[in-house]
PDB file of N, CA and C in Angstrom:
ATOM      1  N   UNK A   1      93.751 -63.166 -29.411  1.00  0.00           N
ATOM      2  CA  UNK A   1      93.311 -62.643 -28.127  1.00  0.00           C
ATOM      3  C   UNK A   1      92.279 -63.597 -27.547  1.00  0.00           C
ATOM      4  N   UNK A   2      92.050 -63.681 -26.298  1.00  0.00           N
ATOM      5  CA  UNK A   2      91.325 -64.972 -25.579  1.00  0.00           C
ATOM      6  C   UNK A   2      90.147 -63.918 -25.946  1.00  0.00           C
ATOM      7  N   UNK A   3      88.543 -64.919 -25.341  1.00  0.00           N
ATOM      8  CA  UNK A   3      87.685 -64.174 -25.377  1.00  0.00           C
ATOM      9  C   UNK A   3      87.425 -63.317 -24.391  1.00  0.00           C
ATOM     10  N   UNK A   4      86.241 -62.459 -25.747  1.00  0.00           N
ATOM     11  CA  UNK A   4      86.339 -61.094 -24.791  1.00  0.00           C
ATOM     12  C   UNK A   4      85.172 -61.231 -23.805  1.00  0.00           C
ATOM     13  N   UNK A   5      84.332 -62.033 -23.484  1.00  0.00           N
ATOM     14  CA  UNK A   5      82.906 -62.592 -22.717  1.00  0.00           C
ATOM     15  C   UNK A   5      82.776 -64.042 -22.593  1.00  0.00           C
ATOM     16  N   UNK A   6      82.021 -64.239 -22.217  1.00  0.00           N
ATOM     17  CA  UNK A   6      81.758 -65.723 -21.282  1.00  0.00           C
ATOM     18  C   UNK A   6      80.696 -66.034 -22.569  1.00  0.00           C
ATOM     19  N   UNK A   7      81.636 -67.011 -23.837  1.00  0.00           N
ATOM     20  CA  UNK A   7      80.436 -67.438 -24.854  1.00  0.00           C
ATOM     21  C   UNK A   7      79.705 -68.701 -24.282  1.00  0.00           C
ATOM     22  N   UNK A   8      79.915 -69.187 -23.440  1.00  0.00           N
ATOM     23  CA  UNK A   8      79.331 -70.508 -22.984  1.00  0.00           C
ATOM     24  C   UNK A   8      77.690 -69.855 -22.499  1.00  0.00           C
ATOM     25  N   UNK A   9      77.769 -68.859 -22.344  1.00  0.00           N
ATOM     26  CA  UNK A   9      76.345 -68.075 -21.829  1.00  0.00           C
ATOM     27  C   UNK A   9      75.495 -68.023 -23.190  1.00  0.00           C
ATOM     28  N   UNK A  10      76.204 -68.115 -24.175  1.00  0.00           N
ATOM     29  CA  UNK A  10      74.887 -68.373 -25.239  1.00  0.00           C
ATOM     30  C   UNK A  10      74.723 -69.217 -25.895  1.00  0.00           C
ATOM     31  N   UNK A  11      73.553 -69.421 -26.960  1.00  0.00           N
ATOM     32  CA  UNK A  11      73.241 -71.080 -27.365  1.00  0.00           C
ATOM     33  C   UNK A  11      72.355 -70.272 -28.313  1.00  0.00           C
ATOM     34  N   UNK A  12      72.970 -71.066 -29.610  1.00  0.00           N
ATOM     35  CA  UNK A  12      71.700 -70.426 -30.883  1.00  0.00           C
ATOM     36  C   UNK A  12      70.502 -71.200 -30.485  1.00  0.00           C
ATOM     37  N   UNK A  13      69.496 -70.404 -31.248  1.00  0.00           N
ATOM     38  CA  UNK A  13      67.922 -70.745 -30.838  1.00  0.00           C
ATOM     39  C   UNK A  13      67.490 -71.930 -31.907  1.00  0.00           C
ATOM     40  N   UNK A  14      66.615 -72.435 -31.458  1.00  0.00           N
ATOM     41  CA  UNK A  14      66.744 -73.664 -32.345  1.00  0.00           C
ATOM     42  C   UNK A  14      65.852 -72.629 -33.818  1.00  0.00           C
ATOM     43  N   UNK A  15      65.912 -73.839 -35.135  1.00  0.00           N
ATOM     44  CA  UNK A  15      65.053 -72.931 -35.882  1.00  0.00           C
ATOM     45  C   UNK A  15      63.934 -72.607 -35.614  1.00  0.00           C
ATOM     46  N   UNK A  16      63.635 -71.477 -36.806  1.00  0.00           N
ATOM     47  CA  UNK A  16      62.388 -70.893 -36.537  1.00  0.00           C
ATOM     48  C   UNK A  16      61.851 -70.373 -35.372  1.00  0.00           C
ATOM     49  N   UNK A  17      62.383 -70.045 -34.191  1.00  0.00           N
ATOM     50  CA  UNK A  17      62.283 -69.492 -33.170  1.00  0.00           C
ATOM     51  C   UNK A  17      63.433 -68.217 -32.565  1.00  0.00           C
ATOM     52  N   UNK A  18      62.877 -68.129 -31.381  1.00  0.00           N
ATOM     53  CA  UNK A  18      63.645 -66.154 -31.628  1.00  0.00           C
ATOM     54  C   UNK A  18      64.563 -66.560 -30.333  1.00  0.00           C
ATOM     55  N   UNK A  19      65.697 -66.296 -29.946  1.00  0.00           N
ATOM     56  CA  UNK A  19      65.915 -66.402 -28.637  1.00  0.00           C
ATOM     57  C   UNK A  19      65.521 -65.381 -27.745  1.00  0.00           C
ATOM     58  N   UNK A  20      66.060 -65.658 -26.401  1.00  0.00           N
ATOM     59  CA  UNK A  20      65.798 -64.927 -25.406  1.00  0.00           C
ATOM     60  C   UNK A  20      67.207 -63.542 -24.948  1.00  0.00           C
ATOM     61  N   UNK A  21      68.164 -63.867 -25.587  1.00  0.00           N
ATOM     62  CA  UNK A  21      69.342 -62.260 -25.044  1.00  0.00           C
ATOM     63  C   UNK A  21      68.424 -61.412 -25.446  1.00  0.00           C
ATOM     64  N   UNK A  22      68.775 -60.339 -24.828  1.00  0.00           N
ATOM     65  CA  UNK A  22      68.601 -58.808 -25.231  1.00  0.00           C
ATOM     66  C   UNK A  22      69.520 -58.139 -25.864  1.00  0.00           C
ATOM     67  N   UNK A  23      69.003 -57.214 -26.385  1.00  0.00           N
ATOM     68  CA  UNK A  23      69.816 -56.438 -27.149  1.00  0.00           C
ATOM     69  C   UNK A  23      71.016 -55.450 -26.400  1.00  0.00           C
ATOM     70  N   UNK A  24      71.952 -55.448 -26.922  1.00  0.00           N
ATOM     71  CA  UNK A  24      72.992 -54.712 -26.511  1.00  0.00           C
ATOM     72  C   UNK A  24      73.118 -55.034 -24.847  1.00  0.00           C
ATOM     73  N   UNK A  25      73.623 -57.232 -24.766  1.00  0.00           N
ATOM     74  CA  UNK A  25      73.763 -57.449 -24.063  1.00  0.00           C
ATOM     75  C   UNK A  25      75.525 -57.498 -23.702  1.00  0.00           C
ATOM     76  N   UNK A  26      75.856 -57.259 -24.875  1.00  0.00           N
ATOM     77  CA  UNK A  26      77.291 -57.601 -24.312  1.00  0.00           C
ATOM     78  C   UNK A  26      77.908 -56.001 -24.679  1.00  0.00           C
ATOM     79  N   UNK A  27      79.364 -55.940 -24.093  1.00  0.00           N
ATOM     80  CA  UNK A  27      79.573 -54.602 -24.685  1.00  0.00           C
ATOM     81  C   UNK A  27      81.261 -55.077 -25.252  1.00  0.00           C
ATOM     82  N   UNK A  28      82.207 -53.847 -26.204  1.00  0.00           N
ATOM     83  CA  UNK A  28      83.333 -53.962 -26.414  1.00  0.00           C
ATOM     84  C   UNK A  28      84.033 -53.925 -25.586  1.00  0.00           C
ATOM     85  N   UNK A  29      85.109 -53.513 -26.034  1.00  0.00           N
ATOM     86  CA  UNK A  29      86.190 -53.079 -25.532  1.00  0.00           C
ATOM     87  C   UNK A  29      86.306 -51.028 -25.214  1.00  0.00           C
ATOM     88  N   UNK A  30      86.855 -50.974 -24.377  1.00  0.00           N
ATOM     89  CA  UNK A  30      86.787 -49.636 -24.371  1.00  0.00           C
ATOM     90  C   UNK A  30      87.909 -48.889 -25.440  1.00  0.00           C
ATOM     91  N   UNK A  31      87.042 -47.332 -26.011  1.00  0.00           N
ATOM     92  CA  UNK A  31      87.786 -46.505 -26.940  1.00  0.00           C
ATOM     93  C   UNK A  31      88.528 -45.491 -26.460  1.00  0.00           C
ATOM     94  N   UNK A  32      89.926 -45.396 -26.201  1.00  0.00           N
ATOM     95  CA  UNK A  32      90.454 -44.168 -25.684  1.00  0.00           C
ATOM     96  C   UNK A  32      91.505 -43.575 -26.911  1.00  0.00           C
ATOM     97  N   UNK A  33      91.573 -42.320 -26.829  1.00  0.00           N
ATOM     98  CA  UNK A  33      92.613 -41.920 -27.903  1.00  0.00           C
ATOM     99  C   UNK A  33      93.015 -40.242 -27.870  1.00  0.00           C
ATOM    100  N   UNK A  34      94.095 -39.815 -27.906  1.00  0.00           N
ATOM    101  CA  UNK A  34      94.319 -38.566 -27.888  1.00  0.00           C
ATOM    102  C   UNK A  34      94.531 -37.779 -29.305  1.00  0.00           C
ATOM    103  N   UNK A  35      94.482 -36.887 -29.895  1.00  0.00           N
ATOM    104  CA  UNK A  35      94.362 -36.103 -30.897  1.00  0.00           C
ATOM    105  C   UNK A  35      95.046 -34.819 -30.687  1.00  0.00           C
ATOM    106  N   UNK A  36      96.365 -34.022 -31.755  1.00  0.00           N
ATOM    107  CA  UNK A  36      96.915 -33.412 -31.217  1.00  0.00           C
ATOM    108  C   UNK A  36      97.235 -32.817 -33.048  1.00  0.00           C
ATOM    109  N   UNK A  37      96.624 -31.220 -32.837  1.00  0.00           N
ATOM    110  CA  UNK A  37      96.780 -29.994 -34.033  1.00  0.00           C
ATOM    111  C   UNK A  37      97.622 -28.990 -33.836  1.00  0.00           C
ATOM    112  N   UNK A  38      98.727 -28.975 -34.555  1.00  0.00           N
ATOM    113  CA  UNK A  38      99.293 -27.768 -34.045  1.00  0.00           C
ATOM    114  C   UNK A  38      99.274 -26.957 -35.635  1.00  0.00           C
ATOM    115  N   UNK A  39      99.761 -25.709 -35.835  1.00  0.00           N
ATOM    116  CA  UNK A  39      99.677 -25.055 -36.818  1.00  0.00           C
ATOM    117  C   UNK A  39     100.420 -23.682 -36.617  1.00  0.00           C
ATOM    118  N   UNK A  40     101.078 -22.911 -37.730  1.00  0.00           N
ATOM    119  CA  UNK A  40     101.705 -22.004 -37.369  1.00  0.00           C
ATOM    120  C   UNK A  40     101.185 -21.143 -38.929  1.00  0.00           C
ATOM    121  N   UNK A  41     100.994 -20.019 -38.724  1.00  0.00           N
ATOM    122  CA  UNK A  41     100.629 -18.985 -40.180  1.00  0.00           C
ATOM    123  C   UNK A  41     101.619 -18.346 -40.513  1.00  0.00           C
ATOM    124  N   UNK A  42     102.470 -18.555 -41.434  1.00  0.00           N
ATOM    125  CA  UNK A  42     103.504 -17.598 -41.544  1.00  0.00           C
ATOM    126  C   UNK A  42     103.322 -16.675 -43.039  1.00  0.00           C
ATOM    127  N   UNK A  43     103.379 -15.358 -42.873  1.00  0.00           N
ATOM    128  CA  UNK A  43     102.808 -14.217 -43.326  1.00  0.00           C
ATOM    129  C   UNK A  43     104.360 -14.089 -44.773  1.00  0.00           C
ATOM    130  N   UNK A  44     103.835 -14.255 -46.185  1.00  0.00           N
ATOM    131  CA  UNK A  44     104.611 -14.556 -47.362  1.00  0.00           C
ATOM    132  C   UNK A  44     104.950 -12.582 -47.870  1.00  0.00           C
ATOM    133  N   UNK A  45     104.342 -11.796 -47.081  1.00  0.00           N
ATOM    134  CA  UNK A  45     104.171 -10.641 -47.967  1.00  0.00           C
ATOM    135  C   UNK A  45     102.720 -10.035 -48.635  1.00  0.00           C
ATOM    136  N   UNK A  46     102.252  -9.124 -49.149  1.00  0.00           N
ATOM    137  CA  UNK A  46     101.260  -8.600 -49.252  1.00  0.00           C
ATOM    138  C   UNK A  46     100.006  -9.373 -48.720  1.00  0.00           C
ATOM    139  N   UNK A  47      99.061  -9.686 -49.243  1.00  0.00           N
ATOM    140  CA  UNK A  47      97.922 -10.777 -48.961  1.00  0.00           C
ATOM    141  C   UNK A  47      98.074 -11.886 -48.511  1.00  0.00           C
ATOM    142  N   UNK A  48      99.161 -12.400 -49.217  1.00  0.00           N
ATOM    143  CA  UNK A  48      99.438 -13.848 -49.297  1.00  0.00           C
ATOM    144  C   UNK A  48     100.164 -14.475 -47.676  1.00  0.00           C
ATOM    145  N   UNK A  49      99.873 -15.952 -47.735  1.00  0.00           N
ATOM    146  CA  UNK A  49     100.408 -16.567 -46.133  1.00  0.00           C
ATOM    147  C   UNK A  49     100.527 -18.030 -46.264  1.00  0.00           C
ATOM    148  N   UNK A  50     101.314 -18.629 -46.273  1.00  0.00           N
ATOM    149  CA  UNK A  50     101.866 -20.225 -45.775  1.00  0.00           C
ATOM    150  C   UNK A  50     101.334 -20.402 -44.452  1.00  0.00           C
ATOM    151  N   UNK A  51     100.207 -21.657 -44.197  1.00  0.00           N
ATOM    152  CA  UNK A  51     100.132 -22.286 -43.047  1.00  0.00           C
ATOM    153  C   UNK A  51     100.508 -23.663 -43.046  1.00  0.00           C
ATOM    154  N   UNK A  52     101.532 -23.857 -42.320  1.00  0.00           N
ATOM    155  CA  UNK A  52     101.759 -24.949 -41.703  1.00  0.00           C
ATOM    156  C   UNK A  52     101.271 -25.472 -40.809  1.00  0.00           C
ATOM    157  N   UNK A  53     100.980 -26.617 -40.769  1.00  0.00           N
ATOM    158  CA  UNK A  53     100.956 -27.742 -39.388  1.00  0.00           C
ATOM    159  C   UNK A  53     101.170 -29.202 -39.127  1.00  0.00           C
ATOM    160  N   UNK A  54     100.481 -29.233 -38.278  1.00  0.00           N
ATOM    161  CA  UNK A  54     101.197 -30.913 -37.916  1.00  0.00           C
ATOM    162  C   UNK A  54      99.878 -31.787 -37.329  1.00  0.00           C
ATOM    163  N   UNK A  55      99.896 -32.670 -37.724  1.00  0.00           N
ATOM    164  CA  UNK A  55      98.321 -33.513 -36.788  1.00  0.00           C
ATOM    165  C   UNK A  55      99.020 -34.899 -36.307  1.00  0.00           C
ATOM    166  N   UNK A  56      98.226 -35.052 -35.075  1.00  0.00           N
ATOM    167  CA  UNK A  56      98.876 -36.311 -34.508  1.00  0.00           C
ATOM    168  C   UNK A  56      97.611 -37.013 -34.476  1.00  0.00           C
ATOM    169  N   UNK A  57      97.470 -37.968 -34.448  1.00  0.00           N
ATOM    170  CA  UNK A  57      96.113 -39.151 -33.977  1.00  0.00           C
ATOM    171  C   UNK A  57      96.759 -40.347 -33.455  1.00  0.00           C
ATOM    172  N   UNK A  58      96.377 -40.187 -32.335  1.00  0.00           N
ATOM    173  CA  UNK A  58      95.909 -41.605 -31.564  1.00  0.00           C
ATOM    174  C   UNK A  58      97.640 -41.288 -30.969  1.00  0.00           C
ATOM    175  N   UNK A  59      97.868 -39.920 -30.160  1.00  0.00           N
ATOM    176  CA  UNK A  59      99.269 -39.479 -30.038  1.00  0.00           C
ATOM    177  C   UNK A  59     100.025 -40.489 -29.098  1.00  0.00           C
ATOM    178  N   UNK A  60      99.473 -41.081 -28.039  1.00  0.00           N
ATOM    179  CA  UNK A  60     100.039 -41.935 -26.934  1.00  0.00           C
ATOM    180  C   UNK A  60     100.124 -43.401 -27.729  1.00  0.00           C
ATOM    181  N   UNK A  61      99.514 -43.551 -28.484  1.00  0.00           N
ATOM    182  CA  UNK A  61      99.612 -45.179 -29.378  1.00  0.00           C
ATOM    183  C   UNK A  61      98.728 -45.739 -28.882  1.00  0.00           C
ATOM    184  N   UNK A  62      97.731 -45.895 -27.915  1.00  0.00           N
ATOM    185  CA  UNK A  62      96.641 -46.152 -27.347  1.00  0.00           C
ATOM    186  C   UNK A  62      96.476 -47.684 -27.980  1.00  0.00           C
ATOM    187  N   UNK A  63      96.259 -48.934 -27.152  1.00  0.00           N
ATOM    188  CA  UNK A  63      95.571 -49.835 -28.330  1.00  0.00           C
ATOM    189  C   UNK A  63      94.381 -50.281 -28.104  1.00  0.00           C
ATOM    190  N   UNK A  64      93.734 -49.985 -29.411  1.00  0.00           N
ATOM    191  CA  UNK A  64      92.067 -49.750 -29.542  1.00  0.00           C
ATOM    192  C   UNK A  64      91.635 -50.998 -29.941  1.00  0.00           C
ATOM    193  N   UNK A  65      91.044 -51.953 -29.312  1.00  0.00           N
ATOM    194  CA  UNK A  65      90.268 -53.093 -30.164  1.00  0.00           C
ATOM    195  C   UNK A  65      89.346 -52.857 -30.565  1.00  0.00           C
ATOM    196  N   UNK A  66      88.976 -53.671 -31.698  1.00  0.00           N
ATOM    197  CA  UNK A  66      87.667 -53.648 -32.596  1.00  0.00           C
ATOM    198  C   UNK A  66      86.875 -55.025 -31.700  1.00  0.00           C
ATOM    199  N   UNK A  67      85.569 -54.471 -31.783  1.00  0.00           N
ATOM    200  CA  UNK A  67      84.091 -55.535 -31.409  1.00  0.00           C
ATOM    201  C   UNK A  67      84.438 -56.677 -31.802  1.00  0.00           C
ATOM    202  N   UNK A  68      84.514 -57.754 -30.515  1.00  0.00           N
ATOM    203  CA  UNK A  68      84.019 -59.186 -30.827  1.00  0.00           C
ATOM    204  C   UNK A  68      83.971 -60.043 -31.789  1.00  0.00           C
ATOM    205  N   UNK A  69      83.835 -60.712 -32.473  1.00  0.00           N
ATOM    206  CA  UNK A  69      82.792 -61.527 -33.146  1.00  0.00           C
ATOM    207  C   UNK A  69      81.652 -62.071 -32.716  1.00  0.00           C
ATOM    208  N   UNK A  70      80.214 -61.554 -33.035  1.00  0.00           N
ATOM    209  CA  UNK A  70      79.260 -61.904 -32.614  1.00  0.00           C
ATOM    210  C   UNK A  70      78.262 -62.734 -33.502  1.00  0.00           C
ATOM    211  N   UNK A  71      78.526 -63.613 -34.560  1.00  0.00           N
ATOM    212  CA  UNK A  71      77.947 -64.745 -34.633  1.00  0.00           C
ATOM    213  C   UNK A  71      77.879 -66.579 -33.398  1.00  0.00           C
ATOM    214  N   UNK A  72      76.967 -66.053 -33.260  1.00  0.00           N
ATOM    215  CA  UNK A  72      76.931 -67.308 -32.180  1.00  0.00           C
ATOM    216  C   UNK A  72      76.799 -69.088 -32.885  1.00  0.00           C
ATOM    217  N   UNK A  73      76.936 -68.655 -33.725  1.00  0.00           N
ATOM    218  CA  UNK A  73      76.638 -70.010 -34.832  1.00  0.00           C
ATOM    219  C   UNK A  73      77.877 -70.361 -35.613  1.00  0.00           C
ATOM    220  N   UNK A  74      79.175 -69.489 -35.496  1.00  0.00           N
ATOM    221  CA  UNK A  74      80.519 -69.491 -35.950  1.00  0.00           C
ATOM    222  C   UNK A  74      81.428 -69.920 -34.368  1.00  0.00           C
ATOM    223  N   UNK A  75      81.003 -71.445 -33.359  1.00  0.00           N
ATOM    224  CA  UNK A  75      81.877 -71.452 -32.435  1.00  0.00           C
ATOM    225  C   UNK A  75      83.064 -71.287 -32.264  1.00  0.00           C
ATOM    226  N   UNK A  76      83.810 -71.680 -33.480  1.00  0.00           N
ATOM    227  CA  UNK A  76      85.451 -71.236 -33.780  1.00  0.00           C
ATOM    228  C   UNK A  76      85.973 -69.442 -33.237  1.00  0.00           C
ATOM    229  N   UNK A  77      85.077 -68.625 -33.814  1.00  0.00           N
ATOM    230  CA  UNK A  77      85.617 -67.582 -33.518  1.00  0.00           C
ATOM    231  C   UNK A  77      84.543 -66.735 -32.928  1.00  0.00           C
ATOM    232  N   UNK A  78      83.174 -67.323 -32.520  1.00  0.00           N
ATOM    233  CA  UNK A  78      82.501 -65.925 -31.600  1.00  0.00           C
ATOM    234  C   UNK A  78      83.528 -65.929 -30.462  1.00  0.00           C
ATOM    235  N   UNK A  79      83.452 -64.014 -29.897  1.00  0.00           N
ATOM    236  CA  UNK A  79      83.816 -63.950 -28.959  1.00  0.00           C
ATOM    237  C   UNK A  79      84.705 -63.551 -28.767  1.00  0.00           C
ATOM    238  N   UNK A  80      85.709 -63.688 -29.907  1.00  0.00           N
ATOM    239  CA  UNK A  80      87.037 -63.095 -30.022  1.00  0.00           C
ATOM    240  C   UNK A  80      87.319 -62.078 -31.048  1.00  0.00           C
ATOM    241  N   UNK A  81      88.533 -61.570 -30.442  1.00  0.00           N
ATOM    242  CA  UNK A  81      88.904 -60.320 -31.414  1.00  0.00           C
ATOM    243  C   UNK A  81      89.884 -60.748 -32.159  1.00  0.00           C
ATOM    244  N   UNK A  82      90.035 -59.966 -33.368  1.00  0.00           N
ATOM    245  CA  UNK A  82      90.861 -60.329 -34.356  1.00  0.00           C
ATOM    246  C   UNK A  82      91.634 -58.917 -35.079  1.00  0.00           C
ATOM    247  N   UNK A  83      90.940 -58.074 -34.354  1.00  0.00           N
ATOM    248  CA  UNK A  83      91.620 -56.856 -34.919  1.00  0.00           C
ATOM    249  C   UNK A  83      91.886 -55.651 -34.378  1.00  0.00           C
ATOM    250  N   UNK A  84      92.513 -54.657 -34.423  1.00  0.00           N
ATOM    251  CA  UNK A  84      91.993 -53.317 -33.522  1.00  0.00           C
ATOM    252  C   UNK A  84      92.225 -52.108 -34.849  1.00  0.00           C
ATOM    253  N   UNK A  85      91.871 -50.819 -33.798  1.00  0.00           N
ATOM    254  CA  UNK A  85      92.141 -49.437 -34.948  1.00  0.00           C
ATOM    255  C   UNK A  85      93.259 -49.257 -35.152  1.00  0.00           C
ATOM    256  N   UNK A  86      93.361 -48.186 -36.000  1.00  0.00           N
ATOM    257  CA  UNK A  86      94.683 -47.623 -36.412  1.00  0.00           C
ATOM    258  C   UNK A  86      95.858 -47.605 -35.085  1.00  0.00           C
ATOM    259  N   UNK A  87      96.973 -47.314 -35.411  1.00  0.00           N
ATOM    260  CA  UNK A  87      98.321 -47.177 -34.360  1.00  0.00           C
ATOM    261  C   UNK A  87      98.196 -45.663 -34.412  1.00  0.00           C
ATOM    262  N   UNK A  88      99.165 -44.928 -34.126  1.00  0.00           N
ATOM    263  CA  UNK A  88      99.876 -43.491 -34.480  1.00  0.00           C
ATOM    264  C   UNK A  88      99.701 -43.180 -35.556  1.00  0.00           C
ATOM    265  N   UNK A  89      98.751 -41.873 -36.149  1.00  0.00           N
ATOM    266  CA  UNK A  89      99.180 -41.787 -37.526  1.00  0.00           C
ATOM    267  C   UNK A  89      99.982 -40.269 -37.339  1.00  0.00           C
ATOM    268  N   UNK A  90     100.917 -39.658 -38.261  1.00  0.00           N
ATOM    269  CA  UNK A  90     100.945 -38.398 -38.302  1.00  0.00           C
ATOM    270  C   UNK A  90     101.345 -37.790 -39.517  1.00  0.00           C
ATOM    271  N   UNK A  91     100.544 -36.939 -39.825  1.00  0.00           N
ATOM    272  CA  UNK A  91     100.533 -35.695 -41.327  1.00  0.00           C
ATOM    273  C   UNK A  91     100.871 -34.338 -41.151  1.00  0.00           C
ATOM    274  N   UNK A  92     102.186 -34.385 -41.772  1.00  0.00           N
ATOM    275  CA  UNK A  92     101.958 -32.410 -42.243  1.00  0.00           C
ATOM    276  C   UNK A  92     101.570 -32.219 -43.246  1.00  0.00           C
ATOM    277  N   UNK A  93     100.691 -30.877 -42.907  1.00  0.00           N
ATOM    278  CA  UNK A  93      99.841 -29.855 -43.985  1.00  0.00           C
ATOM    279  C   UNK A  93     100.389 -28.712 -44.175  1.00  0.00           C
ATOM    280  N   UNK A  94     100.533 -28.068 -45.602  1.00  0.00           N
ATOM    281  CA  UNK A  94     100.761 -26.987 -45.679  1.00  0.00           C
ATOM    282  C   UNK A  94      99.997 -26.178 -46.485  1.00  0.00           C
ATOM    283  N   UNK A  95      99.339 -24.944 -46.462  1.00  0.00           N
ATOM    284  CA  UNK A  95      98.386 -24.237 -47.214  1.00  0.00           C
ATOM    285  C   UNK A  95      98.724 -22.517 -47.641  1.00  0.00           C
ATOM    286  N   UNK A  96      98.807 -22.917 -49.020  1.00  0.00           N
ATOM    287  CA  UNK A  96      98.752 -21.292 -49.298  1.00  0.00           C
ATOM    288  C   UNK A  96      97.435 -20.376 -49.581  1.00  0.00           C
ATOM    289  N   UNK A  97      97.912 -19.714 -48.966  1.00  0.00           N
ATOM    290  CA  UNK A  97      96.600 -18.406 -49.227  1.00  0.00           C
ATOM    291  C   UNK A  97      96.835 -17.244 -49.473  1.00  0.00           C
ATOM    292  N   UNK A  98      96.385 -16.791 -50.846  1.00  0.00           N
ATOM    293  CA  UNK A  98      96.290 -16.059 -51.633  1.00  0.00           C
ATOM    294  C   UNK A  98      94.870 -15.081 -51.656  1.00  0.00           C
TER     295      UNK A  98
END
Protein backbone atom coordinates (compact mmCIF):
# COMPACT_ATOMS: atom_id res chain seq x y z
CA UNK A 1 0.00 0.00 0.00
CA UNK A 2 1.51 3.57 -0.91
CA UNK A 3 1.92 5.80 2.06
CA UNK A 4 -0.50 6.56 4.34
CA UNK A 5 0.98 10.50 5.13
CA UNK A 6 3.38 12.83 3.72
CA UNK A 7 6.78 11.13 5.44
CA UNK A 8 8.93 13.76 3.83
CA UNK A 9 7.34 16.06 6.71
CA UNK A 10 9.52 14.34 9.19
CA UNK A 11 13.25 14.13 9.98
CA UNK A 12 14.69 12.21 13.05
CA UNK A 13 16.16 14.58 15.62
CA UNK A 14 19.65 14.60 15.68
CA UNK A 15 21.09 12.75 18.90
CA UNK A 16 20.50 13.51 22.18
CA UNK A 17 17.91 15.97 21.43
CA UNK A 18 13.99 15.79 21.43
CA UNK A 19 12.19 16.79 18.28
CA UNK A 20 9.60 19.14 17.64
CA UNK A 21 6.05 16.83 16.25
CA UNK A 22 3.46 16.57 18.64
CA UNK A 23 1.89 13.94 19.84
CA UNK A 24 -0.87 12.24 18.11
CA UNK A 25 0.15 14.13 15.03
CA UNK A 26 -0.75 11.83 12.50
CA UNK A 27 -3.85 9.66 12.53
CA UNK A 28 -4.86 5.93 10.91
CA UNK A 29 -6.90 4.75 8.87
CA UNK A 30 -10.50 4.72 9.66
CA UNK A 31 -12.36 1.60 11.70
CA UNK A 32 -15.73 0.58 10.37
CA UNK A 33 -17.37 -2.83 10.96
CA UNK A 34 -20.76 -4.40 11.42
CA UNK A 35 -21.57 -7.18 14.02
CA UNK A 36 -24.52 -9.42 13.67
CA UNK A 37 -26.16 -12.09 16.80
CA UNK A 38 -28.84 -13.99 16.11
CA UNK A 39 -30.07 -16.83 18.48
CA UNK A 40 -33.06 -18.99 18.81
CA UNK A 41 -34.06 -21.03 22.42
CA UNK A 42 -35.57 -24.06 21.65
CA UNK A 43 -37.44 -25.59 24.70
CA UNK A 44 -36.00 -29.76 25.06
CA UNK A 45 -38.91 -30.62 27.65
CA UNK A 46 -39.15 -30.19 31.40
CA UNK A 47 -36.36 -27.59 32.59
CA UNK A 48 -34.11 -28.26 30.07
CA UNK A 49 -33.48 -25.93 26.53
CA UNK A 50 -31.01 -25.93 23.44
CA UNK A 51 -29.88 -22.42 22.41
CA UNK A 52 -28.73 -21.91 19.25
CA UNK A 53 -27.11 -19.16 17.36
CA UNK A 54 -25.14 -17.64 14.89
CA UNK A 55 -22.50 -14.59 15.15
CA UNK A 56 -21.29 -12.69 12.28
CA UNK A 57 -18.23 -10.13 12.60
CA UNK A 58 -17.13 -7.72 10.39
CA UNK A 59 -20.66 -8.92 8.33
CA UNK A 60 -20.16 -6.56 5.10
CA UNK A 61 -16.24 -7.67 4.87
CA UNK A 62 -15.33 -4.13 5.61
CA UNK A 63 -11.46 -3.64 4.97
CA UNK A 64 -9.88 -2.48 8.12
CA UNK A 65 -6.22 -1.32 8.01
CA UNK A 66 -3.87 -1.56 10.74
CA UNK A 67 -1.64 1.84 11.84
CA UNK A 68 1.22 2.94 9.77
CA UNK A 69 4.59 2.27 10.53
CA UNK A 70 5.81 4.88 12.67
CA UNK A 71 9.50 4.57 13.10
CA UNK A 72 10.94 7.52 11.42
CA UNK A 73 14.45 6.08 11.47
CA UNK A 74 13.24 2.77 9.41
CA UNK A 75 12.96 5.01 5.82
CA UNK A 76 12.20 1.77 3.94
CA UNK A 77 8.95 1.27 5.56
CA UNK A 78 7.73 4.37 7.80
CA UNK A 79 4.51 5.31 6.63
CA UNK A 80 3.21 2.39 5.21
CA UNK A 81 0.86 -0.28 5.90
CA UNK A 82 1.50 -3.75 5.81
CA UNK A 83 -1.44 -5.23 7.29
CA UNK A 84 -5.14 -4.95 8.18
CA UNK A 85 -7.86 -6.79 10.70
CA UNK A 86 -9.58 -9.77 10.44
CA UNK A 87 -12.00 -10.44 7.08
CA UNK A 88 -15.56 -12.08 7.88
CA UNK A 89 -15.47 -14.32 10.65
CA UNK A 90 -18.57 -16.55 11.44
CA UNK A 91 -19.42 -19.10 14.50
CA UNK A 92 -22.26 -21.22 15.56
CA UNK A 93 -23.00 -21.72 19.20
CA UNK A 94 -24.99 -24.07 20.76
CA UNK A 95 -25.89 -24.29 24.60
CA UNK A 96 -27.60 -26.62 26.78
CA UNK A 97 -29.38 -25.74 29.79
CA UNK A 98 -30.23 -27.81 32.31
Amino acid sequence: MPFAFNTSAFAVAPRYTFGNAGRNGVRGPGFATFDLAISKRIETGGRSAVTVGLQVFNLFNQTNFDLPEHFADEPTTFGRIFSAKAPRQVQLTARLGF
